[in-house]
Protein backbone atom coordinates (compact mmCIF):
# COMPACT_ATOMS: atom_id res chain seq x y z
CA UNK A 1 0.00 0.00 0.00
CA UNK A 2 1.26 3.69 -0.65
CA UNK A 3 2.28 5.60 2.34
CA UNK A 4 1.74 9.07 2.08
CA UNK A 5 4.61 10.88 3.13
CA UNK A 6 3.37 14.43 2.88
CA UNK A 7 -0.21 16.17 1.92
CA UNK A 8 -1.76 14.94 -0.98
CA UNK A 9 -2.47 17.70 -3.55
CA UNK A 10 -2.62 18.53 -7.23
CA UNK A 11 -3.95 21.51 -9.29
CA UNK A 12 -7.13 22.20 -10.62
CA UNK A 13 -6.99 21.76 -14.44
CA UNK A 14 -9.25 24.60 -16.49
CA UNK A 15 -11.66 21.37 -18.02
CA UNK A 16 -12.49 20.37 -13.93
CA UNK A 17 -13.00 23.97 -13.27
CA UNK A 18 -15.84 24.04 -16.12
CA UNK A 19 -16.62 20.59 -14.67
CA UNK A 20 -17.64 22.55 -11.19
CA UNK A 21 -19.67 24.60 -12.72
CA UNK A 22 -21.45 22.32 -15.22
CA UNK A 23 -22.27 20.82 -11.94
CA UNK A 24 -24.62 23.39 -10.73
CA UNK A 25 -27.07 22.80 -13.62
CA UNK A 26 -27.58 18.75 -14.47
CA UNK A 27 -25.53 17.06 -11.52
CA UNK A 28 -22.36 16.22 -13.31
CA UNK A 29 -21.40 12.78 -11.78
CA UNK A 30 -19.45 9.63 -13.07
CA UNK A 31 -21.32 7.03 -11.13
CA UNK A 32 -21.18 3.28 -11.44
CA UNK A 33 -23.10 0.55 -10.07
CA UNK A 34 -22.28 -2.57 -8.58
CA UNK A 35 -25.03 -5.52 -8.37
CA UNK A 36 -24.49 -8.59 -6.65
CA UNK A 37 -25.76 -11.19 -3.78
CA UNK A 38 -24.07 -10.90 -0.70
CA UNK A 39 -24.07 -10.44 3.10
CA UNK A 40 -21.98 -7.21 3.28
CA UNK A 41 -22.62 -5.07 6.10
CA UNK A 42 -22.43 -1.24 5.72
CA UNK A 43 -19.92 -1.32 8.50
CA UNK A 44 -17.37 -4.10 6.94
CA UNK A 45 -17.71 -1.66 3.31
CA UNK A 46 -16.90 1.48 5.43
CA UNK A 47 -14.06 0.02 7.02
CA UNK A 48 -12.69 -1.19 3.46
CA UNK A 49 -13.60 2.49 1.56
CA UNK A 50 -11.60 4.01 4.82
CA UNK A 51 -8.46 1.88 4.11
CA UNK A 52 -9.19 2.34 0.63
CA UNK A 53 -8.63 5.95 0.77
CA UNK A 54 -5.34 6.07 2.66
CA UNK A 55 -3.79 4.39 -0.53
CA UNK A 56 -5.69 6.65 -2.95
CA UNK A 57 -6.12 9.89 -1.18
CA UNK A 58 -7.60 11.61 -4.50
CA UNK A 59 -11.04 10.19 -2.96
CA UNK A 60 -10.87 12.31 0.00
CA UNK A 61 -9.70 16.06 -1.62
CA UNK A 62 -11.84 19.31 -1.07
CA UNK A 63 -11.62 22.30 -3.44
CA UNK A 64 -8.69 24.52 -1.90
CA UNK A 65 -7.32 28.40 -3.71
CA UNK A 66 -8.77 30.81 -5.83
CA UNK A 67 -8.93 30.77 -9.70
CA UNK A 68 -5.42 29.57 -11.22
CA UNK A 69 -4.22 28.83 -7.77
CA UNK A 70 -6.75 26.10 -6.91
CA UNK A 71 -5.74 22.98 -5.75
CA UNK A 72 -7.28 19.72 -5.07
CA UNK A 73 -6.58 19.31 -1.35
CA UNK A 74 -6.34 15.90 0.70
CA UNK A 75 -8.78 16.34 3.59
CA UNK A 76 -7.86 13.18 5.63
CA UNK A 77 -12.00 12.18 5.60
CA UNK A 78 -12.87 8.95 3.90
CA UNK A 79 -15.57 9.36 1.21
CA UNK A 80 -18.82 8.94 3.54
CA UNK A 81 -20.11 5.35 3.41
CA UNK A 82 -24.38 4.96 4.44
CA UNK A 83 -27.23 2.79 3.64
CA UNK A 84 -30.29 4.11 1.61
CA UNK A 85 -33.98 2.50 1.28
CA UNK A 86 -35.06 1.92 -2.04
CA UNK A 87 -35.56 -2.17 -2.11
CA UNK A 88 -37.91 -1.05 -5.25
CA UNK A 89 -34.87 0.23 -7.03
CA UNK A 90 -33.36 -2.20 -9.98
CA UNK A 91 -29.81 -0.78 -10.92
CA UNK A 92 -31.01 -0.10 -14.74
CA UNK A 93 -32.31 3.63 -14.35
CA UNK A 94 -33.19 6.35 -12.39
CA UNK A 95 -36.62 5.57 -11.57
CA UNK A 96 -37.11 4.73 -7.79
CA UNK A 97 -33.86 5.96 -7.31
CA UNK A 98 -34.76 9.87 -5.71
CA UNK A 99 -31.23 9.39 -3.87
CA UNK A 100 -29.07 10.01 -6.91
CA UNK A 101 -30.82 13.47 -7.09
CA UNK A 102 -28.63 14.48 -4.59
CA UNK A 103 -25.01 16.53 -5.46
CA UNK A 104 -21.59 16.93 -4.63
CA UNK A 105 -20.89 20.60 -4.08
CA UNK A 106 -16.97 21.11 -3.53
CA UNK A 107 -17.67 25.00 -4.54
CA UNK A 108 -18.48 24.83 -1.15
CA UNK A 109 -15.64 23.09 0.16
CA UNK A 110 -17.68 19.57 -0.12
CA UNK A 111 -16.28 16.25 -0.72
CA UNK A 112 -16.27 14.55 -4.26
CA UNK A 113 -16.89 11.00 -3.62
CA UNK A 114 -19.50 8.73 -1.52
CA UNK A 115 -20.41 5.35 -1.68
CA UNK A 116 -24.04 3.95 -1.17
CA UNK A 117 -25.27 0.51 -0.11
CA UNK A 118 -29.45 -0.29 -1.02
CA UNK A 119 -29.47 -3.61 0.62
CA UNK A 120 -32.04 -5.69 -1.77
CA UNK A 121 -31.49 -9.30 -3.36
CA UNK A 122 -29.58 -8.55 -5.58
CA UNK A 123 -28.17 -5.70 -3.30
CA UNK A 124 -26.52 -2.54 -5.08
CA UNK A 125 -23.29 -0.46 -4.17
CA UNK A 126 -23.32 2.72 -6.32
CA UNK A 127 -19.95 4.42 -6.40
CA UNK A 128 -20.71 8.16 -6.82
CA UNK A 129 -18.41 10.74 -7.92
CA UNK A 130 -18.32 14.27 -9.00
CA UNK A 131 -16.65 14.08 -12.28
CA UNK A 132 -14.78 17.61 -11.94
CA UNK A 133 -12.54 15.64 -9.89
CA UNK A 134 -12.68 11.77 -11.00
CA UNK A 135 -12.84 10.81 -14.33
CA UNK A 136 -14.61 6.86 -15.46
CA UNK A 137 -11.42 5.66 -15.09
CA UNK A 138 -9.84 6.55 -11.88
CA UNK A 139 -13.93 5.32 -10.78
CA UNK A 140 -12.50 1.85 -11.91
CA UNK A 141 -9.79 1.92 -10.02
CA UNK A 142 -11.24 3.64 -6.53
CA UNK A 143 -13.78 0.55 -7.02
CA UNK A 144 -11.25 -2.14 -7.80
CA UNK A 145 -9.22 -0.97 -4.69
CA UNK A 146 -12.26 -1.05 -2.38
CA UNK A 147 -12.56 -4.47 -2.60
CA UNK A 148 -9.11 -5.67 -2.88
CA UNK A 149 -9.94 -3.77 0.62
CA UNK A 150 -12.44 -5.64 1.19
CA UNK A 151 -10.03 -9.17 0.45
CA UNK A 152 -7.79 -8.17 2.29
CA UNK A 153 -5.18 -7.63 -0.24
CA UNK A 154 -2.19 -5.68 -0.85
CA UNK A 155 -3.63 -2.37 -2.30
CA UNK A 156 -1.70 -0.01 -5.24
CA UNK A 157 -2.53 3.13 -4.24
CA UNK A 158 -2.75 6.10 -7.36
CA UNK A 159 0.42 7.96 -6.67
CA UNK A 160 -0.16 10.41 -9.68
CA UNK A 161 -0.74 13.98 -8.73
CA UNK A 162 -1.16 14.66 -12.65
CA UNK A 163 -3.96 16.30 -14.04
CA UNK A 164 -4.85 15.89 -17.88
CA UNK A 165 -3.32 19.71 -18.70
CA UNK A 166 -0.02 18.41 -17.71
CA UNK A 167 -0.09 15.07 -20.14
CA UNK A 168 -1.64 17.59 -22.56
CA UNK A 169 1.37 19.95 -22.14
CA UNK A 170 4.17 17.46 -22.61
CA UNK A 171 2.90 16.57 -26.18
CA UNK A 172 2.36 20.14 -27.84
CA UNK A 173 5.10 19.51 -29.86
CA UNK A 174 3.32 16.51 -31.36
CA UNK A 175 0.02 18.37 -32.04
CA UNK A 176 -0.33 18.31 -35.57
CA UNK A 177 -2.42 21.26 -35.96
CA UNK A 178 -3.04 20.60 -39.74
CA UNK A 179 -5.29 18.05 -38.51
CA UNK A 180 -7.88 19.79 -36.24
CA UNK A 181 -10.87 20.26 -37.54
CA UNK A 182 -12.55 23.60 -38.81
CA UNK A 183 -15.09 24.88 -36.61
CA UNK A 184 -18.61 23.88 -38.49
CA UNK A 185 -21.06 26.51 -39.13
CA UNK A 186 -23.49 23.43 -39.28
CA UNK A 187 -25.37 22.40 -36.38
CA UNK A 188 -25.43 18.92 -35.72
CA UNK A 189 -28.24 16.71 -35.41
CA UNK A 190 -29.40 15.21 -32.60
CA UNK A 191 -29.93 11.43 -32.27
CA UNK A 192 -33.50 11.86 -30.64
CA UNK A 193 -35.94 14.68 -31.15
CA UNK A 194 -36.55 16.85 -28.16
CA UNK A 195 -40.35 17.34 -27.38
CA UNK A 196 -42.02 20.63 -27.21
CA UNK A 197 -42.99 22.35 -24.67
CA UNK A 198 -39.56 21.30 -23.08
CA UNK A 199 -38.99 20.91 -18.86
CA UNK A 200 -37.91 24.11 -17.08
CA UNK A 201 -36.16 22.16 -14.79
CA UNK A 202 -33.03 20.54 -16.37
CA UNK A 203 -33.14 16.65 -15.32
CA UNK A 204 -31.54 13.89 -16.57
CA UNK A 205 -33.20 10.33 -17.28
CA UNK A 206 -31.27 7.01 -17.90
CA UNK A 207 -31.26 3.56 -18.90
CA UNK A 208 -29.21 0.56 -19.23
CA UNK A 209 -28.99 -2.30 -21.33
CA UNK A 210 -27.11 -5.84 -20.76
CA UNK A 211 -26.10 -7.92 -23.72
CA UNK A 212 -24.46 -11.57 -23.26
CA UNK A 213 -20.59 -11.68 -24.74
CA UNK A 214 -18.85 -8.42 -25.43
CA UNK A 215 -19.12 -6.74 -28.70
CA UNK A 216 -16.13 -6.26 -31.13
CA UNK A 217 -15.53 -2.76 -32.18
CA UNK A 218 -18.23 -1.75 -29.76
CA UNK A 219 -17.44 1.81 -30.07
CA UNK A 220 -17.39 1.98 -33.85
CA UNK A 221 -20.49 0.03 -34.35
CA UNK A 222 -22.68 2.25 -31.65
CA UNK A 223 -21.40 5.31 -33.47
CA UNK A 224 -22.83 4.43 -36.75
CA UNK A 225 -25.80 3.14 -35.16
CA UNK A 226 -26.29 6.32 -33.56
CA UNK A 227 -25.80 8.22 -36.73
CA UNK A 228 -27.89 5.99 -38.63
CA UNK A 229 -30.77 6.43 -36.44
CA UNK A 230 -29.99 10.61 -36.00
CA UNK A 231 -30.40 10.55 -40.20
CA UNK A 232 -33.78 8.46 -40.29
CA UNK A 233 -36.15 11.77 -40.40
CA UNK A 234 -33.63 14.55 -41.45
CA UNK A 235 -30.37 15.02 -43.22
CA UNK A 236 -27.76 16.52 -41.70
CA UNK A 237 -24.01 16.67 -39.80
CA UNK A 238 -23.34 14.09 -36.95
CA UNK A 239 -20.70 14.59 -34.90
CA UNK A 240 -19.88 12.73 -31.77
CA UNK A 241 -17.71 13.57 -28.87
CA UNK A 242 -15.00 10.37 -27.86
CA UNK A 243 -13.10 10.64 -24.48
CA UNK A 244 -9.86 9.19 -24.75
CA UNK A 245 -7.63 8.00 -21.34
CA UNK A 246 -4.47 9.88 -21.50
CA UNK A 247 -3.18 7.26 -18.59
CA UNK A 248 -3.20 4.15 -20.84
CA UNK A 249 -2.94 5.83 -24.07
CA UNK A 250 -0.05 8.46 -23.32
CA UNK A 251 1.32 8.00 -20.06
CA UNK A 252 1.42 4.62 -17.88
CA UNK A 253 0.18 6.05 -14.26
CA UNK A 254 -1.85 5.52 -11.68
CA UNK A 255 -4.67 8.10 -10.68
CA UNK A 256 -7.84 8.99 -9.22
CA UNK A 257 -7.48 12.38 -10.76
CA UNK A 258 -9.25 13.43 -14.70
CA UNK A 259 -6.84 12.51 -17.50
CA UNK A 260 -9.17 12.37 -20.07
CA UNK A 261 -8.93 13.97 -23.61
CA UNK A 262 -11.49 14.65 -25.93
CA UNK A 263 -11.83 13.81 -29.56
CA UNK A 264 -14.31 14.96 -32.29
CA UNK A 265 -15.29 12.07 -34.53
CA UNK A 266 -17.78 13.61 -37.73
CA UNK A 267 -19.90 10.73 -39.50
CA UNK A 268 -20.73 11.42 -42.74
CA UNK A 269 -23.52 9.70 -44.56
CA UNK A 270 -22.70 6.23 -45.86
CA UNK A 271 -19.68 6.02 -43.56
CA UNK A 272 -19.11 2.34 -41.60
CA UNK A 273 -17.58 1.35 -39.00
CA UNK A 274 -14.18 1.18 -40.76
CA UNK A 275 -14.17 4.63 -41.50
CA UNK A 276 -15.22 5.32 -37.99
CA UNK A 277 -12.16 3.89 -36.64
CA UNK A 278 -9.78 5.54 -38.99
CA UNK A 279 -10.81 8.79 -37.86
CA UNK A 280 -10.09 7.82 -34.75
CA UNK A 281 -6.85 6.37 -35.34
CA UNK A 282 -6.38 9.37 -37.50
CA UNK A 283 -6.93 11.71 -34.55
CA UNK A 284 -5.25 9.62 -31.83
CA UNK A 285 -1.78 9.80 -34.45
CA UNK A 286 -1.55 13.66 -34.56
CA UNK A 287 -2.43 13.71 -30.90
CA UNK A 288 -5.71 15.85 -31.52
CA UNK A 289 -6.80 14.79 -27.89
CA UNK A 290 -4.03 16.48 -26.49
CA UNK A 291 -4.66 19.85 -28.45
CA UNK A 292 -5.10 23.17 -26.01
CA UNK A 293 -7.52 25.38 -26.88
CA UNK A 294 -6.61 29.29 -26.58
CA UNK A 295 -10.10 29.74 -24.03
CA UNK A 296 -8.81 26.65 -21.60
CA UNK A 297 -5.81 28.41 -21.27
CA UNK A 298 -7.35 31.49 -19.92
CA UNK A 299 -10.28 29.84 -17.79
CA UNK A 300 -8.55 29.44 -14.45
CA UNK A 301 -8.09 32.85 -14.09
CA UNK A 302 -11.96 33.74 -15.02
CA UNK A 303 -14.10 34.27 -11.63
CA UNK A 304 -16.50 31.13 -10.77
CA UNK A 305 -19.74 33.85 -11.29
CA UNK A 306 -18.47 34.62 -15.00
CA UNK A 307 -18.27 30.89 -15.58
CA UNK A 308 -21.62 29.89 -14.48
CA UNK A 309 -23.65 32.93 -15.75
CA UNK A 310 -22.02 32.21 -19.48
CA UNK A 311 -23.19 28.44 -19.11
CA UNK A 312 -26.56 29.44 -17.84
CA UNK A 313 -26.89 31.41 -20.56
CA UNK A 314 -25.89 29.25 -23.34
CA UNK A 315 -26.82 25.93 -21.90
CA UNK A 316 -30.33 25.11 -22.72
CA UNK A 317 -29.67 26.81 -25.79
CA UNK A 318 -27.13 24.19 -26.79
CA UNK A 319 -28.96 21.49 -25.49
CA UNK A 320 -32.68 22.34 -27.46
CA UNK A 321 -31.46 24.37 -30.53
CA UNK A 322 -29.75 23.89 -33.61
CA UNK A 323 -26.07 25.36 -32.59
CA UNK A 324 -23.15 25.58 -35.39
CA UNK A 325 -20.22 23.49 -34.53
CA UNK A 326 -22.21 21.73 -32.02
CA UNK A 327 -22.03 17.79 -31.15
CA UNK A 328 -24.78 15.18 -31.64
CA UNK A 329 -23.63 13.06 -28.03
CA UNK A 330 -21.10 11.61 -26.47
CA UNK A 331 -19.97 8.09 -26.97
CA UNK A 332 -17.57 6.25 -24.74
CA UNK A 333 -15.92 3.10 -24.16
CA UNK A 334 -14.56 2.21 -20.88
CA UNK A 335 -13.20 -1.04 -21.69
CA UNK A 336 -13.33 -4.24 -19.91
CA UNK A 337 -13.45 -4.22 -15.97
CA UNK A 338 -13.72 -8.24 -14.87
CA UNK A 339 -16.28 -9.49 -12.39
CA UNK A 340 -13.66 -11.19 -10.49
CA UNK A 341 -12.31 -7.78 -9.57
CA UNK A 342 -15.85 -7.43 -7.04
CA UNK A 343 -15.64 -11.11 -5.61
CA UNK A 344 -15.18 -11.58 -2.11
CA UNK A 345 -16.32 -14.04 0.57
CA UNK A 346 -19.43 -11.95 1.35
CA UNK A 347 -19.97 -10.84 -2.23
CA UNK A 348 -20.83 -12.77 -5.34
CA UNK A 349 -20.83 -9.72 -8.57
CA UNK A 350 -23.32 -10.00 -10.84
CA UNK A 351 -23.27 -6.52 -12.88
CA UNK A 352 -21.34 -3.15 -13.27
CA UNK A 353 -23.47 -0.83 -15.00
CA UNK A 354 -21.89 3.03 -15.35
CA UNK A 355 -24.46 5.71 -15.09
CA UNK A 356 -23.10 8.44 -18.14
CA UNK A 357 -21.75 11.90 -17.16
CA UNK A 358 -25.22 14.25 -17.52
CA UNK A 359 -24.06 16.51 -19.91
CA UNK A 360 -24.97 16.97 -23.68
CA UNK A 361 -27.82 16.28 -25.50
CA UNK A 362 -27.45 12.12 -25.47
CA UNK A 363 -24.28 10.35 -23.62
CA UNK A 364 -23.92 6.71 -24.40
CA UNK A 365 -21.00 4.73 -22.13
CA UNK A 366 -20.45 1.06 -22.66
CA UNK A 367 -18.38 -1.46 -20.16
CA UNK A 368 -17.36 -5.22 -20.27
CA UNK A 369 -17.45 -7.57 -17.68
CA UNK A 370 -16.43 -10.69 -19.42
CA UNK A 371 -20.01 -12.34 -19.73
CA UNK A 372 -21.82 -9.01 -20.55
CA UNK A 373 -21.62 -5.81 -23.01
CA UNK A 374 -23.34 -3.08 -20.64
CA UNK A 375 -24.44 -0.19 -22.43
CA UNK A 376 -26.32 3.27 -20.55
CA UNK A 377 -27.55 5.85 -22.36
CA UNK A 378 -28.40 9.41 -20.91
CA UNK A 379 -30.43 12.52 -22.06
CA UNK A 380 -32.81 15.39 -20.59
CA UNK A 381 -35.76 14.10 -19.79
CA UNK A 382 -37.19 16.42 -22.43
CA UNK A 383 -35.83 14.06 -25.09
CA UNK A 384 -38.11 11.56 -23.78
CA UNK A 385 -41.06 12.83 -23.08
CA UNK A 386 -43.26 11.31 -25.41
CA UNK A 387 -41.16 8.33 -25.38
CA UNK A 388 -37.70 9.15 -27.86
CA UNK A 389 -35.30 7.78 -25.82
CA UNK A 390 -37.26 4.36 -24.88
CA UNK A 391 -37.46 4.25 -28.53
CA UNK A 392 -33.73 4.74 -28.95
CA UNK A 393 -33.09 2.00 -27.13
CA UNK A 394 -35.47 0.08 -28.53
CA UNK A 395 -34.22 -0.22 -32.05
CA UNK A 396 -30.82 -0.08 -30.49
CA UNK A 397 -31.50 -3.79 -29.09
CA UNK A 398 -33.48 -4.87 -31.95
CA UNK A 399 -29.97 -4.49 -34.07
CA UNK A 400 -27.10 -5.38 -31.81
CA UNK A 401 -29.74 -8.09 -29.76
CA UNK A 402 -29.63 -10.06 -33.20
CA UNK A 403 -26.25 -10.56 -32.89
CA UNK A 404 -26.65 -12.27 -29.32
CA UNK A 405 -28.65 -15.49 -28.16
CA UNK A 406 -32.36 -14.91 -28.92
CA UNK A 407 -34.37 -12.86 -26.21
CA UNK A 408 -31.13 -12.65 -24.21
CA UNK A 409 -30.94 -8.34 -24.31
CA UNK A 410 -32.17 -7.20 -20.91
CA UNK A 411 -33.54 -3.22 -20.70
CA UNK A 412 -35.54 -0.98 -18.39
């Protein structure tokens, strides 16, 4: 286990202070649940997320500093462990689930990760936190380190005090800048229609789906799905947003910090998955997710207020309207995350299903657990009011279902 010799801290990068913000309006989370049979108490789990966090003391930072001097601070408090009621609840949205409603608000000096137990058969540990500070993957590892907790096993701790500005930095020089895109005057469509009259609240909905086997070229083949589906009523540019880890892809660290880049990925009509994935290779070769745009650099010295009243300004505009240069969703791969990584002698796994960032106008995140493909999509609630998004994911396991045994896709 890593023994923390001083205070853990690390700066806060210009995308996680936008992140803080974003917050404010839709509850910007990276959230993951775990399902499984079991006799865990919430006492045993507690003592495991308490020993968990002295290895990786990213899980226990509050917001610290003023604009470029702010700094991700180790507190020395676990992330709070606590049981909540909701034996209704089944893991696969956010219906009977009022509990994920609630937010992280480190503004405030508040902590950025919790971890709830809803005791049911199967029970469910949801592993919540704010994504200004955690990113899907350092939620992979904070999980898989909870239970080697729980085992009993040596733990590896995330040394890294690296946020995704400073991988970004080291590889200016191999920015090919010939290769970013032009802005687009073109709005982009959006995979579902919104409704009309639209919610004044902004609320995000979710659901999950669980296919047996994992899918090849999962992230290729949901992209052109997507974009295929977007292009059924109306003609027009998709574009989808790709987060890329910067720990596996350009630096080999440990972290329960954000180092995550973004890519742009257009799909034109008639494109397949092939060209798909050479855009993204394309991309990933002229380092395009570690390009800095001119308004990051300046946005840790712009006051909190200025932030927020831009994005309240703009944001349901982006979401609802046609916007130029504007992206259809998000789509994301988080790889493959083994069952056998949740087993211990209380606690059989059954299912891992992430809950998308709430951001954008649709946010589709798929993981692998070795017998599954788990796929959750996200969007405003307006965007399914009259039923758009349980449509989505309708069609969405009448193609890739096909491909599995028979009757075997599972949905809410």
């Amino acid at each position: 286990m890593t023994i923390w010799h001083k205070r853990y801290t690390r700066k806060l990068s210009p995308i996680e202070r936008a992140s803080l913000v974003l917050n404010d309006f839709c509850n910007y989370n990276c959230d993951i649940v775990v399902e499984g049979h079991g006799a865990l108490s919430v006492d045993t789990l507690r003592g495991a997320v308490e020993r968990a966090a002295q290895a990786n003391p990213g899980s226990r930072v509050r917001l610290r500093g003023v604009l470029g001097f702010s700094r991700w601070v180790d507190s020395g408090i676990a992330p709070e462990v606590r049981e909540v009621r909701a034996s209704a609840w089944d893991g696969r949205s956010e219906r009977g689930a009022a509990f994920l409603d609630e937010r992280f608000d480190a503004l405030a000096g508040g902590p950025i990760c919790s971890v709830l137990y809803v005791r049911g058969s199967p029970a469910h540990i949801v592993f919540r936190a704010l994504h200004a500070a955690v990113d899907g993957r350092s939620l992979l590892h904070w999980i898989a380190e909870v239970f080697r907790a729980l085992r009993g096993e040596p733990l590896l701790g995330s040394p890294c005090t690296y946020v995704e500005w400073d991988i970004m930095c080291k590889f200016q020089d191999k920015v090919n800048r010939e290769a970013l895109d032009a802005p687009s005057t073109e709005p982009s469509l959006a995979v579902i229609p919104c409704s009309s009259p639209r919610s004044t609240r902004l609320r995000y909905i979710w659901r999950s789906v669980v296919f047996p086997g994992n899918i090849a070229n999962v992230l290729s083949k949901f992209a052109i799905f997507l974009a295929q589906y977007a292009r059924r009523c109306a003609q027009g540019r998709v574009c989808f947003t790709v987060p890329v880890d910067l720990r596996t892809l350009r630096e080999e660290v440990l972290s329960l910090g954000n180092l995550t880049g973004y890519l742009s990925i257009p799909i034109e009509p008639g494109d397949g998955t092939r060209d798909f994935s050479r855009q993204l290779s394309l991309r990933v070769r002229n380092y395009i997710d570690c390009y800095r745009p001119d308004i990051l650099k300046k946005l840790p010295w712009v006051p909190v207020r200025t932030i927020r009243r831009e994005i309240g300004r703009t944001l349901q505009h982006s979401l609802y309207d046609p916007v130029p240069n504007s992206m259809s969703g998000g789509v994301v791969s988080m790889g493959s995350f083994p069952l056998q990584n949740l087993s211990t002698p209380d606690f059989t796994p059954l299912e891992v299903i992430p809950i998308p960032g709430f951001a954008g106008k649709l946010n589709v995140v798929t993981i692998f657990t070795q017998r599954h493909t788990v796929t959750t999509f996200a969007a405003p609630e307006s965007y399914n009011a009259e039923g758009q998004l349980d449509a989505l994911l309708d069609a969405f396991q009448s193609e890739f279902g096909e491909r599995c045994t028979p009757g075997s896709a599972v949905a809410v």
